[in-house]
C-alpha atoms as a PDB file:
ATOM      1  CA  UNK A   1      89.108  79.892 133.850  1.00  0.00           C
ATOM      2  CA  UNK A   2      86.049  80.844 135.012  1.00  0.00           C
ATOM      3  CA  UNK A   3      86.752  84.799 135.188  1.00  0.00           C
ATOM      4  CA  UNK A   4      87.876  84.123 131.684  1.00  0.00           C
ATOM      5  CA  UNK A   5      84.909  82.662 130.715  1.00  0.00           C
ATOM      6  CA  UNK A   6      82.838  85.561 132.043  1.00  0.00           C
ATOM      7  CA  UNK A   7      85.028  87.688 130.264  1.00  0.00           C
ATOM      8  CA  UNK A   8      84.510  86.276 127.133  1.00  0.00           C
ATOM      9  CA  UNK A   9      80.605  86.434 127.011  1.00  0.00           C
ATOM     10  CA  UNK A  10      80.621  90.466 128.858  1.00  0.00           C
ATOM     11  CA  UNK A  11      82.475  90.947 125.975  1.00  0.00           C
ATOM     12  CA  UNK A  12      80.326  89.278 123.612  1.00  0.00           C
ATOM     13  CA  UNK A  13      77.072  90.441 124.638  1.00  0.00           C
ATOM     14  CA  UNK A  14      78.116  93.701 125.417  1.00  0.00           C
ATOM     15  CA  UNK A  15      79.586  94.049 122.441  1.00  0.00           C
ATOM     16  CA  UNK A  16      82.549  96.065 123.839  1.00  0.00           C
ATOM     17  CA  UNK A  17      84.934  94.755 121.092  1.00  0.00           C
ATOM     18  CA  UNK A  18      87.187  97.507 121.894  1.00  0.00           C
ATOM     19  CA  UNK A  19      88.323  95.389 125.028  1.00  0.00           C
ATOM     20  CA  UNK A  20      90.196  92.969 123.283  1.00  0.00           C
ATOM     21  CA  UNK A  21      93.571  94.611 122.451  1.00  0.00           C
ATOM     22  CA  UNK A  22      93.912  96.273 126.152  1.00  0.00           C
ATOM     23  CA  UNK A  23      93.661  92.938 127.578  1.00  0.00           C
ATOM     24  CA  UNK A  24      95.835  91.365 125.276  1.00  0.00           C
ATOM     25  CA  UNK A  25      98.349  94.157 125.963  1.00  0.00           C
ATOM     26  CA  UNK A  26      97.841  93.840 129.701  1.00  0.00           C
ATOM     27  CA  UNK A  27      98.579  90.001 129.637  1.00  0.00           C
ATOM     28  CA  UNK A  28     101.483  90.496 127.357  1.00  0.00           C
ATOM     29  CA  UNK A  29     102.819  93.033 130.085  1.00  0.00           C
ATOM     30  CA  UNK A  30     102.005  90.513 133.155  1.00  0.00           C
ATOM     31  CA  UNK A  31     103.964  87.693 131.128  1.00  0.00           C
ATOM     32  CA  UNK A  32     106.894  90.302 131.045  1.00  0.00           C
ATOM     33  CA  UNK A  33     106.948  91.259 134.333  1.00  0.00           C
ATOM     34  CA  UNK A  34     106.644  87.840 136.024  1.00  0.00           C
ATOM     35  CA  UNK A  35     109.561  86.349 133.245  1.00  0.00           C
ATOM     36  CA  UNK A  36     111.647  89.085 133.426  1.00  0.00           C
ATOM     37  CA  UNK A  37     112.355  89.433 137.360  1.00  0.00           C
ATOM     38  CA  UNK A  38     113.768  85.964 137.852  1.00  0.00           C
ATOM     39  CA  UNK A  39     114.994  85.170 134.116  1.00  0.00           C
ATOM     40  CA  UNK A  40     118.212  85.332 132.403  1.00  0.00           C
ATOM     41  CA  UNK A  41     116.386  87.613 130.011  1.00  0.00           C
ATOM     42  CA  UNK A  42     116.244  89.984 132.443  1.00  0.00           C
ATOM     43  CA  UNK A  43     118.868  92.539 130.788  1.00  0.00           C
ATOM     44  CA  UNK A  44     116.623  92.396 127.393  1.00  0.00           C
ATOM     45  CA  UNK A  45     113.264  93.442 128.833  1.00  0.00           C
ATOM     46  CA  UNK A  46     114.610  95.748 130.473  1.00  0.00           C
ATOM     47  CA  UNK A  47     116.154  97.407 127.717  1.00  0.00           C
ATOM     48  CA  UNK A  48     112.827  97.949 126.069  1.00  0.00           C
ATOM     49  CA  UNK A  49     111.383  99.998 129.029  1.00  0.00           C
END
């Protein structure tokens, strides 16, 4: 949590606001990835790549 912490206030201060959406679109990917290997919903994500 720390990293995300760190994150957080780089962000902040730097005021690189611009950030946000790639790294919510990077983590959505990552979730994807790791659920859709070893998932029954395998077949699904798939289909949208």
């Amino acid at each position: 949590m720390e990293f995300a912490k760190d994150m957080f206030l780089f962000i902040k201060e730097r005021k690189k606001y611009w950030l946000v959406p790639l790294i919510i679109v990077l983590l959505i990917l990552g979730v994807l990835i790791v659920f859709g290997g070893n998932s029954a919903f395998a077949p699904y994500i798939y289909s949208l790549f």
